[in-house]
C-alpha atoms as a PDB file:
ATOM      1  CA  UNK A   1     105.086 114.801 144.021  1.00  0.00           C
ATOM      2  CA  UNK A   2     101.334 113.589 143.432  1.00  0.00           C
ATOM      3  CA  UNK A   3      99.911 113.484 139.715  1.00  0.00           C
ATOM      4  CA  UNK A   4     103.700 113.644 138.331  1.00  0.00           C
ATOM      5  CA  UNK A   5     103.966 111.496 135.864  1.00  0.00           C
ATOM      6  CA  UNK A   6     107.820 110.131 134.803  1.00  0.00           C
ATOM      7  CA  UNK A   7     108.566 110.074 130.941  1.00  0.00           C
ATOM      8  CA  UNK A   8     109.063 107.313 129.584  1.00  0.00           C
ATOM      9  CA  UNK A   9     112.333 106.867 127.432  1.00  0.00           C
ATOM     10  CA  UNK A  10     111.660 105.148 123.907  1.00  0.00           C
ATOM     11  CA  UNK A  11     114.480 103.477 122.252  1.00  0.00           C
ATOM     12  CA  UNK A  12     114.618 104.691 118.489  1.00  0.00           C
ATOM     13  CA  UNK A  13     113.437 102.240 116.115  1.00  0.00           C
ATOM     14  CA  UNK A  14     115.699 102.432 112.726  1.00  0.00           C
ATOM     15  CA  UNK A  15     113.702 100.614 110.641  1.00  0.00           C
ATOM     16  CA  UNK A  16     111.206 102.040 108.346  1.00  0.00           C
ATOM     17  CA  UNK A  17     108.394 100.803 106.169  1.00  0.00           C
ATOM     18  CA  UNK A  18     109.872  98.795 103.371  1.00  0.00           C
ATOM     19  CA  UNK A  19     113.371  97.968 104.166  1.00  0.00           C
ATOM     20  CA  UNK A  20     114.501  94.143 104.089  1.00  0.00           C
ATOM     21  CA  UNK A  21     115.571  92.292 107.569  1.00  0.00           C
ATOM     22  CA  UNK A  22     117.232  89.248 108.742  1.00  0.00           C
ATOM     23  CA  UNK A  23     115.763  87.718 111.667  1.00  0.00           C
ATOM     24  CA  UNK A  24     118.484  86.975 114.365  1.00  0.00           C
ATOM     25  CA  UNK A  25     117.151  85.217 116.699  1.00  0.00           C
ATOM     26  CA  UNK A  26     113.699  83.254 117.876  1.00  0.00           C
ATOM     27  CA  UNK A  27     111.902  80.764 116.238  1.00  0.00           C
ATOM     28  CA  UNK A  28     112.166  82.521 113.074  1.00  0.00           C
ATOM     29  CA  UNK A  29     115.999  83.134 112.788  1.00  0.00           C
ATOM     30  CA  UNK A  30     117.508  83.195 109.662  1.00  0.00           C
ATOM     31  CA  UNK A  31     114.392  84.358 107.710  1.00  0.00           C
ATOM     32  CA  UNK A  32     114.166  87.771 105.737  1.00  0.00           C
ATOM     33  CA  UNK A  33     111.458  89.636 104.822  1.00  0.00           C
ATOM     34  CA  UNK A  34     110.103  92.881 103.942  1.00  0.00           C
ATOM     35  CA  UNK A  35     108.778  95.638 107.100  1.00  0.00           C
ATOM     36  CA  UNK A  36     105.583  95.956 106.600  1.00  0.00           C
ATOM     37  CA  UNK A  37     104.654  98.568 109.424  1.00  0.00           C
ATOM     38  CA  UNK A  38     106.443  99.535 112.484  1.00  0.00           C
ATOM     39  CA  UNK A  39     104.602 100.510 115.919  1.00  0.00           C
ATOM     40  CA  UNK A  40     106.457 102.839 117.548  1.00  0.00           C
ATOM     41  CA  UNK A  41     104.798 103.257 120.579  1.00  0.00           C
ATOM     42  CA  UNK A  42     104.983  99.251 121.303  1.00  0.00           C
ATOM     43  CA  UNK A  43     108.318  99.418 120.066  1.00  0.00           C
ATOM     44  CA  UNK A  44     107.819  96.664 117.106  1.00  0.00           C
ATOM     45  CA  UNK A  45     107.893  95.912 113.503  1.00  0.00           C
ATOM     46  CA  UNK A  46     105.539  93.471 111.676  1.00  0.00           C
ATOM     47  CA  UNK A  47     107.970  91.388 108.900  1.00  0.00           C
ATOM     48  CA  UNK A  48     106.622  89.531 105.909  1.00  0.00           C
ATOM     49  CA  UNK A  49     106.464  86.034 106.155  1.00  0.00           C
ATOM     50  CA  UNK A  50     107.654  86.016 109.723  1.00  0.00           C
ATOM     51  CA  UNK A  51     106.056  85.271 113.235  1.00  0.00           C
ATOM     52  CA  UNK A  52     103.189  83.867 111.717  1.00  0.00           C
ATOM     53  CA  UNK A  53      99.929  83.860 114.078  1.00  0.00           C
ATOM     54  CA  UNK A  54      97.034  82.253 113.642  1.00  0.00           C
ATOM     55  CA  UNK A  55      93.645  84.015 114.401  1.00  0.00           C
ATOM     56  CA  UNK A  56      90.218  82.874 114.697  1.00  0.00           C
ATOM     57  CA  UNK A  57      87.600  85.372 112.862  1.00  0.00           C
ATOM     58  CA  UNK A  58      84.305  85.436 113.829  1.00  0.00           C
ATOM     59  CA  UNK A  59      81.990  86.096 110.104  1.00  0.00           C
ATOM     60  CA  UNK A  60      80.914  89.334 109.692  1.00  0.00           C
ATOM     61  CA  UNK A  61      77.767  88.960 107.280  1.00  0.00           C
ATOM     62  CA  UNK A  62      77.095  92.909 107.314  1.00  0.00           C
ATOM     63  CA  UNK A  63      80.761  93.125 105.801  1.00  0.00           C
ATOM     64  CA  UNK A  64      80.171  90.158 103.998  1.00  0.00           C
ATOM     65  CA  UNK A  65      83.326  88.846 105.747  1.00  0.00           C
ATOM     66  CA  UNK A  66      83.951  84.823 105.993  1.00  0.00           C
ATOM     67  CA  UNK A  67      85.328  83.454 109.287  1.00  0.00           C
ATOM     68  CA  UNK A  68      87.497  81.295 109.498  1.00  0.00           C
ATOM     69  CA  UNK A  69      91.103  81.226 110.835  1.00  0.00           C
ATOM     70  CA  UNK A  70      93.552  83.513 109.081  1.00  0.00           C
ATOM     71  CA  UNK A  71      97.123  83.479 109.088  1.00  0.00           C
ATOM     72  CA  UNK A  72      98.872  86.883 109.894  1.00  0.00           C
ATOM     73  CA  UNK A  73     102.567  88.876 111.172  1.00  0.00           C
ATOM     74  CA  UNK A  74     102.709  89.156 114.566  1.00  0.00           C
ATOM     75  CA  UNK A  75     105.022  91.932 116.123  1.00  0.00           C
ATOM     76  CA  UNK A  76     108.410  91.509 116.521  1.00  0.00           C
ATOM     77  CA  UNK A  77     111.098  93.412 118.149  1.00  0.00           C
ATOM     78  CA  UNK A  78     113.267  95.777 116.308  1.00  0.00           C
ATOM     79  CA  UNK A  79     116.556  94.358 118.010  1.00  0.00           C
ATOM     80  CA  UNK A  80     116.014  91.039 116.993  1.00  0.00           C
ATOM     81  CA  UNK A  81     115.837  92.376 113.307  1.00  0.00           C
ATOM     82  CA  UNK A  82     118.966  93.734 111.072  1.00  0.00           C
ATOM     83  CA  UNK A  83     118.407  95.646 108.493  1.00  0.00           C
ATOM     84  CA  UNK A  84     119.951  94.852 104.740  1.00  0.00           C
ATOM     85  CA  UNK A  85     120.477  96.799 102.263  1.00  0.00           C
END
């Protein structure tokens, strides 16, 4: 059938802003930290302190904003994370 989209099934994310993780596996195994947001349409959680990226910002004078490179979470997936309590 033409203009039928299929659903998409979403695996439930049981992690909420707040709790404390371990890191199980990837670069960053062993770590814990604290959620700081989870995306639950990408299906990840951004950690304290773990999957550090670094990004190049461009100044922003208007904003008065320095540029520089900045050190931030990246995503990470939900079943790579276990929840403490």
């Amino acid at each position: 059938m033409a203009g039928v989209e299929k659903k998409q099934k979403r695996a439930k994310i049981h992690l909420k802003r707040g709790d404390n993780v371990l890191v199980l596996t990837g670069r960053c195994r062993g770590r814990t930290g604290k959620v700081l947001r989870v995306d639950h349409k990408a299906g990840k959680a951004y950690v304290q302190g773990v999957n550090m990226l670094k990004i190049h910002e461009r100044a922003n004078p208007q904003a008065n904003q320095p540029g520089g490179i900045i050190e931030r979470e990246g995503p990470i997936h939900p079943s790579n994370l276990k929840k403490l309590s």
